[in-house]
C-alpha atoms as a PDB file:
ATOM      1  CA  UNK A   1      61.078-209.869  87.012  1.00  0.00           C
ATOM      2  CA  UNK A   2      57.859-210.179  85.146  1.00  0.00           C
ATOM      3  CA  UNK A   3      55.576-208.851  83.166  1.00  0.00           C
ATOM      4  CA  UNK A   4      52.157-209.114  80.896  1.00  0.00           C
ATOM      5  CA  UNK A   5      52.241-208.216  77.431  1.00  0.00           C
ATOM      6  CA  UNK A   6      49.007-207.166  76.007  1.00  0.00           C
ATOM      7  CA  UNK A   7      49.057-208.073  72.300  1.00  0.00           C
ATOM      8  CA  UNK A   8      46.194-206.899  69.585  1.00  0.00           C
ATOM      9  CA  UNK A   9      45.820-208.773  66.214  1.00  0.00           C
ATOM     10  CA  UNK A  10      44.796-208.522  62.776  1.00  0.00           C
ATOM     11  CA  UNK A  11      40.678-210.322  62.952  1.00  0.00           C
ATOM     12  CA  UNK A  12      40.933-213.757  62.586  1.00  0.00           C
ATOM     13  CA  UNK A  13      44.604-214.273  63.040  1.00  0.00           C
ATOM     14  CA  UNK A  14      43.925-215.778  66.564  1.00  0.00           C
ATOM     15  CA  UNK A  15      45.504-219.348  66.160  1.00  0.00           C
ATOM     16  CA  UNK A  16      48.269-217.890  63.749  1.00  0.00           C
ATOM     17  CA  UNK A  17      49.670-215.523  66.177  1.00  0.00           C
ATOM     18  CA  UNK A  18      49.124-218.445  68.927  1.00  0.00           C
ATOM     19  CA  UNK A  19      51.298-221.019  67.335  1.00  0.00           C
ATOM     20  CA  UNK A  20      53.928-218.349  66.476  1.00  0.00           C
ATOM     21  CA  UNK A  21      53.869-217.382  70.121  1.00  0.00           C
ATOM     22  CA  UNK A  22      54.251-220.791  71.401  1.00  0.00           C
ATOM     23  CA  UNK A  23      57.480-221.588  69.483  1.00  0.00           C
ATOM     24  CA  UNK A  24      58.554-218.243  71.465  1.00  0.00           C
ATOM     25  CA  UNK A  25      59.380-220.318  74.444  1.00  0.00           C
ATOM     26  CA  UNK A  26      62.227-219.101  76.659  1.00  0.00           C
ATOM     27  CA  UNK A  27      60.863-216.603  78.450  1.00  0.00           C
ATOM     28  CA  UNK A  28      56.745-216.934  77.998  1.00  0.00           C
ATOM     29  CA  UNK A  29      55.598-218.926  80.781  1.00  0.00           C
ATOM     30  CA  UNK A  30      51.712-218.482  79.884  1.00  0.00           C
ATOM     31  CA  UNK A  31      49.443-217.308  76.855  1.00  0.00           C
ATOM     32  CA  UNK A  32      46.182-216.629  76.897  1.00  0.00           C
ATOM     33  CA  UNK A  33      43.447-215.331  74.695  1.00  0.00           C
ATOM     34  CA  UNK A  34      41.146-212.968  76.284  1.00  0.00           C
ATOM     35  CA  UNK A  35      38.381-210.606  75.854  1.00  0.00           C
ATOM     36  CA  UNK A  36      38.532-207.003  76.288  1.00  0.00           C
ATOM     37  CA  UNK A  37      40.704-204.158  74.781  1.00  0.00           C
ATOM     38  CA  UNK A  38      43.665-207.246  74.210  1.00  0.00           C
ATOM     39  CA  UNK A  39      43.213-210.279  72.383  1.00  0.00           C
ATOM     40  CA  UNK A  40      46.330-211.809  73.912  1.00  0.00           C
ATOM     41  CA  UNK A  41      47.814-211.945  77.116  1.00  0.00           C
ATOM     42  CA  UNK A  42      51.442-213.243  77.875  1.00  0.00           C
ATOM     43  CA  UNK A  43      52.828-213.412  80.822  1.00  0.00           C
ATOM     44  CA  UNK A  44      56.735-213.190  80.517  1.00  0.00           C
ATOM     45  CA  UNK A  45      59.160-213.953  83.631  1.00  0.00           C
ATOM     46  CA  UNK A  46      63.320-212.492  82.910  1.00  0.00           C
ATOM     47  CA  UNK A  47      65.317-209.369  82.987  1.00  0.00           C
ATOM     48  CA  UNK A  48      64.044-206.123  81.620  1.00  0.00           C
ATOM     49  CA  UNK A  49      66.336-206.586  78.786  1.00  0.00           C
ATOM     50  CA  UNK A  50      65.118-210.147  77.836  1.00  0.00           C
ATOM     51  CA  UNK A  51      61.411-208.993  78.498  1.00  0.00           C
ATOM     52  CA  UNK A  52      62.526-205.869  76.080  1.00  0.00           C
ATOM     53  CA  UNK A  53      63.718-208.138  73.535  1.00  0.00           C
ATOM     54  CA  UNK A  54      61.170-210.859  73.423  1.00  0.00           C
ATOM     55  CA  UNK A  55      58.716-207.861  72.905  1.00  0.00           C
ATOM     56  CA  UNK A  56      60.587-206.746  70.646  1.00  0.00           C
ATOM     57  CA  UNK A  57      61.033-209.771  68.543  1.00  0.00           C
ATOM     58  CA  UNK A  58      56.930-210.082  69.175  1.00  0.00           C
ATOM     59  CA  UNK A  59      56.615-207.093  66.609  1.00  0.00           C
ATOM     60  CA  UNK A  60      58.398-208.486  63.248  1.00  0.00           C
ATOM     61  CA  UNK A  61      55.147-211.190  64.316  1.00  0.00           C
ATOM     62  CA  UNK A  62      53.128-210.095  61.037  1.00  0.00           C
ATOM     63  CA  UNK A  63      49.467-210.490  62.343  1.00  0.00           C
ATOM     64  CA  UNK A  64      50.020-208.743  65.682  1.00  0.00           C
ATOM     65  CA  UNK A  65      48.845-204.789  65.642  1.00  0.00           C
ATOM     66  CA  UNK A  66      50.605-203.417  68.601  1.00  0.00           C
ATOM     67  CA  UNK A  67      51.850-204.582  71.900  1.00  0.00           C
ATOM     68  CA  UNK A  68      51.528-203.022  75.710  1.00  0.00           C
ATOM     69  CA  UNK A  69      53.704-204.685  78.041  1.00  0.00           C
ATOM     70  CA  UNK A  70      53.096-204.032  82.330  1.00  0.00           C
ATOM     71  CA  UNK A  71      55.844-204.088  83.803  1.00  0.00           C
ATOM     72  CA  UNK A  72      55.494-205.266  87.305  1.00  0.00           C
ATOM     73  CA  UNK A  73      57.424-203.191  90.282  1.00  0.00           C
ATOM     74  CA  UNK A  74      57.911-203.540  93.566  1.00  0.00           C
ATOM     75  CA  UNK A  75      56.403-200.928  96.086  1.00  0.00           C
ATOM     76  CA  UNK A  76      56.643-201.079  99.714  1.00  0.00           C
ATOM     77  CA  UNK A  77      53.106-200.227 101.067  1.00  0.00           C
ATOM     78  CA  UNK A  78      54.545-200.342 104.670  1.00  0.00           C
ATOM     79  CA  UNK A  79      52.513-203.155 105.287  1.00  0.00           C
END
């Protein structure tokens, strides 16, 4: 399964919240800062429960504001 974690930060905390993401390694498999209503993106691969936790564990990150995570699904379009 995967999924991207949007992830808004305290101003300035950019590299800080980078390098404490990047030590976050099991299930992150990209990170990347972007513009727009996120300041990070992460894209996570696992099970819902690791995906649950490593979101979890983003939170006790102290420079990161709040977190929304897309879950991807899978939908038959009939195609």
């Amino acid at each position: 399964m995967q999924a991207l974690c949007l992830i808004n930060i305290k101003p300035g905390k950019t590299d800080r919240v980078l390098e404490a993401l990047r030590k976050k390694r099991k299930l992150l498999k990209e990170i990347m800062p972007v513009t727009g209503r996120a300041d990070i993106c992460v894209l996570l691969h696992g099970s819902i429960d690791e995906i649950n936790n490593m979101v979890i564990d983003f939170k006790k990150i102290k420079d990161i504001v709040s977190t929304e995570t897309l879950i991807e699904v899978e939908v038959n379009m009939g195609w």
